[in-house]
N, C-alpha and C. Protein backbone atom coordinates (compact mmCIF):
# COMPACT_ATOMS: atom_id res chain seq x y z
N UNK A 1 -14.05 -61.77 -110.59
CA UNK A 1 -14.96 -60.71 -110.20
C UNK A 1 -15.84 -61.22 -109.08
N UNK A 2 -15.86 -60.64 -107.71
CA UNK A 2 -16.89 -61.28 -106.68
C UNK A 2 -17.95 -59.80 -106.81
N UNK A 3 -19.15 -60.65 -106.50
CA UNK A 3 -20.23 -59.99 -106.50
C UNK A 3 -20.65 -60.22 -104.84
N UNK A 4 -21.06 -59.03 -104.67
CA UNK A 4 -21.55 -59.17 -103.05
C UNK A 4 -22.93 -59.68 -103.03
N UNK A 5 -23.36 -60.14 -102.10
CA UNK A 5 -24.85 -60.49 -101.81
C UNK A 5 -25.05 -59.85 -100.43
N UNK A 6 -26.10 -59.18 -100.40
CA UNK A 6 -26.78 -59.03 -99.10
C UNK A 6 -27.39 -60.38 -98.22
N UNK A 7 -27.08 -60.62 -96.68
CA UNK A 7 -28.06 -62.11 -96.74
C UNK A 7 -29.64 -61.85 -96.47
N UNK A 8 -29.99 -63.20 -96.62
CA UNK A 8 -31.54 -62.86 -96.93
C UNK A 8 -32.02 -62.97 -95.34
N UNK A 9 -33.45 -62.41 -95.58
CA UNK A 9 -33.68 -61.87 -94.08
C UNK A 9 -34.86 -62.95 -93.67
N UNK A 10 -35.16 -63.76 -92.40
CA UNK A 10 -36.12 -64.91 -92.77
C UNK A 10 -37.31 -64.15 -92.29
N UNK A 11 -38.25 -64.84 -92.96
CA UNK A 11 -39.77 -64.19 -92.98
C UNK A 11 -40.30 -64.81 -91.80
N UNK A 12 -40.92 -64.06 -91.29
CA UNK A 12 -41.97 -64.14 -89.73
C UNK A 12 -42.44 -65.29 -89.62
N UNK A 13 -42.54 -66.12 -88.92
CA UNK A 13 -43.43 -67.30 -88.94
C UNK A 13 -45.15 -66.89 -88.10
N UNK A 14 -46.00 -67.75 -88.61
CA UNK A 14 -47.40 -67.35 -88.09
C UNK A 14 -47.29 -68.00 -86.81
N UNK A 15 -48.14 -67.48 -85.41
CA UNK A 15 -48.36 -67.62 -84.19
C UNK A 15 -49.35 -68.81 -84.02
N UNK A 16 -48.85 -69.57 -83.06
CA UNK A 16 -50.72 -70.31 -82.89
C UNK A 16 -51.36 -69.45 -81.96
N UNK A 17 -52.86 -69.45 -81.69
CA UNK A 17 -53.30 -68.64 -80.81
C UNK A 17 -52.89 -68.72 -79.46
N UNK A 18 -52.26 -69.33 -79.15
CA UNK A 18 -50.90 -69.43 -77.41
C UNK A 18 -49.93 -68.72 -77.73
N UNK A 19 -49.64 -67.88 -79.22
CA UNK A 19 -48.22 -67.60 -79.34
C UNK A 19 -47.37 -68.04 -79.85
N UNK A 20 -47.23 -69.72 -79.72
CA UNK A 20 -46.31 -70.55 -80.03
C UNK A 20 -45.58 -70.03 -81.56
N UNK A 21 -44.90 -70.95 -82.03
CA UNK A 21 -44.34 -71.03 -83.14
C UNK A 21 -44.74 -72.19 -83.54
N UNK A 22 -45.43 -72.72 -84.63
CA UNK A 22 -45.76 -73.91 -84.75
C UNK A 22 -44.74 -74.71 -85.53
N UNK A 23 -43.54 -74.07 -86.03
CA UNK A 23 -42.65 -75.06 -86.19
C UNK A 23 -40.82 -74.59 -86.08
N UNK A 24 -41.10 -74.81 -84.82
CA UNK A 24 -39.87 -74.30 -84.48
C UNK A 24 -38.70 -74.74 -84.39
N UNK A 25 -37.68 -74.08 -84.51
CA UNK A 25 -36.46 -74.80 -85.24
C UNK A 25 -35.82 -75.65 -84.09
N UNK A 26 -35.20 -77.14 -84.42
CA UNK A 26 -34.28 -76.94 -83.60
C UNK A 26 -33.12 -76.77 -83.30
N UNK A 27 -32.69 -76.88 -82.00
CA UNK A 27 -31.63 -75.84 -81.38
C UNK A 27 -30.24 -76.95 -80.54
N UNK A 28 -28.72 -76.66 -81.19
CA UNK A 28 -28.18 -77.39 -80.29
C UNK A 28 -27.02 -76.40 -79.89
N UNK A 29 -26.49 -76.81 -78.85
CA UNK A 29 -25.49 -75.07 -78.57
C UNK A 29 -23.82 -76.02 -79.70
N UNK A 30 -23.38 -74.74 -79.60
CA UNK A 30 -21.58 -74.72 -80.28
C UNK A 30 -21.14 -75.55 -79.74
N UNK A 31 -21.52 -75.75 -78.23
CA UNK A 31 -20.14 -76.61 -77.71
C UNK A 31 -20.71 -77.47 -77.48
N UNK A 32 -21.97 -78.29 -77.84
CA UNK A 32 -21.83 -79.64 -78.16
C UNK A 32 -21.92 -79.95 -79.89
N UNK A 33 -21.95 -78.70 -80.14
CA UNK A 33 -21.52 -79.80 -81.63
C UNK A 33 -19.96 -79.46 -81.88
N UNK A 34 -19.50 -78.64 -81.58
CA UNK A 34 -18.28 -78.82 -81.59
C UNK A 34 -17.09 -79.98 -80.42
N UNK A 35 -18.08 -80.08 -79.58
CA UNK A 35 -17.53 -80.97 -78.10
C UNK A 35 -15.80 -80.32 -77.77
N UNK A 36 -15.51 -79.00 -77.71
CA UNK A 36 -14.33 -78.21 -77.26
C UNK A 36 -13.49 -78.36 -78.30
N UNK A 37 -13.69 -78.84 -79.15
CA UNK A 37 -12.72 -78.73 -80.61
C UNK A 37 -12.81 -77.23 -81.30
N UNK A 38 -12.39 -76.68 -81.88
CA UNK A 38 -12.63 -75.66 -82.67
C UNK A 38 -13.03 -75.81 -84.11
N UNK A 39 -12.70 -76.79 -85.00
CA UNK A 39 -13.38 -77.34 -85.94
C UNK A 39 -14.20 -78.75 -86.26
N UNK A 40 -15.20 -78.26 -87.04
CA UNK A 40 -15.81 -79.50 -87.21
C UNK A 40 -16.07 -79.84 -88.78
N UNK A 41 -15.60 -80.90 -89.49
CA UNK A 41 -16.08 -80.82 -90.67
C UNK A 41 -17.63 -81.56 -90.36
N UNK A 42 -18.39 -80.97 -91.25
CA UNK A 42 -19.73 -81.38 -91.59
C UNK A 42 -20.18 -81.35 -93.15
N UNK A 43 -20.39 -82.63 -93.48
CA UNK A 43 -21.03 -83.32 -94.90
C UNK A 43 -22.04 -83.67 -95.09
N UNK A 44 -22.72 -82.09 -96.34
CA UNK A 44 -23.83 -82.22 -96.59
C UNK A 44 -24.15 -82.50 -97.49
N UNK A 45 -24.98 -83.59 -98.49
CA UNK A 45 -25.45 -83.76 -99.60
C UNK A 45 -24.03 -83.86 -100.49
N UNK A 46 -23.24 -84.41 -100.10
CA UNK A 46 -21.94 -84.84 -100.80
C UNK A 46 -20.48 -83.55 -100.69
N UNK A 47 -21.03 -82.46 -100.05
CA UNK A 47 -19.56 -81.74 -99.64
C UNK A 47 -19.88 -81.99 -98.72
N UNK A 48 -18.18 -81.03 -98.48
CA UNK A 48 -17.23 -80.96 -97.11
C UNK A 48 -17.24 -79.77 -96.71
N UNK A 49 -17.71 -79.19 -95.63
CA UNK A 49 -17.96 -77.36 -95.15
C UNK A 49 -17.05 -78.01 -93.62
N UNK A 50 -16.36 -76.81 -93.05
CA UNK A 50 -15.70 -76.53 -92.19
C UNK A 50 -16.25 -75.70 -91.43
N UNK A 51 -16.98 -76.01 -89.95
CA UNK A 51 -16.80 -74.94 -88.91
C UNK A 51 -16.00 -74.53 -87.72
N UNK A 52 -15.85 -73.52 -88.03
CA UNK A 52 -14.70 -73.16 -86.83
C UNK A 52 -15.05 -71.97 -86.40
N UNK A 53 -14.74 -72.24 -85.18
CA UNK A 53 -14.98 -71.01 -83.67
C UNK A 53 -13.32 -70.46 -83.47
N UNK A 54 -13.69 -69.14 -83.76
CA UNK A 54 -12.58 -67.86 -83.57
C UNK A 54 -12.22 -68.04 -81.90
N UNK A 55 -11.13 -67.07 -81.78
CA UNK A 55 -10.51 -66.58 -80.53
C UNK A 55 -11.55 -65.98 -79.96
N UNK A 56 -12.45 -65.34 -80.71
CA UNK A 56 -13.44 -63.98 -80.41
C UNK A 56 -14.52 -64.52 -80.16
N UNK A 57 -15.15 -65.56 -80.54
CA UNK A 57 -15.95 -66.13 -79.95
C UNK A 57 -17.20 -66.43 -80.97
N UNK A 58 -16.92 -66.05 -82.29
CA UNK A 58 -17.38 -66.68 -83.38
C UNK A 58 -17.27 -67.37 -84.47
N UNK A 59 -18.29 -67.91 -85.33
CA UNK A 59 -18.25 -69.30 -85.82
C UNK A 59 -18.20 -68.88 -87.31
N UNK A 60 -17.51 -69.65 -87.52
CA UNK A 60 -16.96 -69.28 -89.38
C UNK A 60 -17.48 -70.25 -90.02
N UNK A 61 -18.12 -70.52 -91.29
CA UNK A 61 -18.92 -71.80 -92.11
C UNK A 61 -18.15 -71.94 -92.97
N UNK A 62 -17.28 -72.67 -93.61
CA UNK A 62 -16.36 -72.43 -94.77
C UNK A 62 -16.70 -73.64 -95.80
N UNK A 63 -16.87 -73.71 -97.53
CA UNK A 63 -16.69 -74.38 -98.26
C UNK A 63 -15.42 -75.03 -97.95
């Protein structure tokens, strides 16, 4: 039986008075973490997740 989940939506972060974001994420593009490969395994906290970039031009996270 699969149960659907909606995903969760992230909550606003507070402004500093410049605007800023005071803790902002960081950022690396697809194609250097992929370096022109289409998959990458990445091991977190003892698994194995698979990412891979489609024909179409998006990125799949897989157990």
């Amino acid at each position: 039986m699969s149960t659907a989940m909606s995903p969760a939506l992230p909550l606003p972060r507070p402004l500093t008075a410049g605007g800023q974001n005071p803790a902002a994420e960081a950022r690396i593009s697809s194609l250097s973490l992929l370096g022109g490969a289409n998959t990458l395994i990445i091991e977190h906290m003892g698994m194995h997740y698979t990412l891979r970039a489609t024909r179409n031009g998006k990125l799949i996270l897989t157990k």
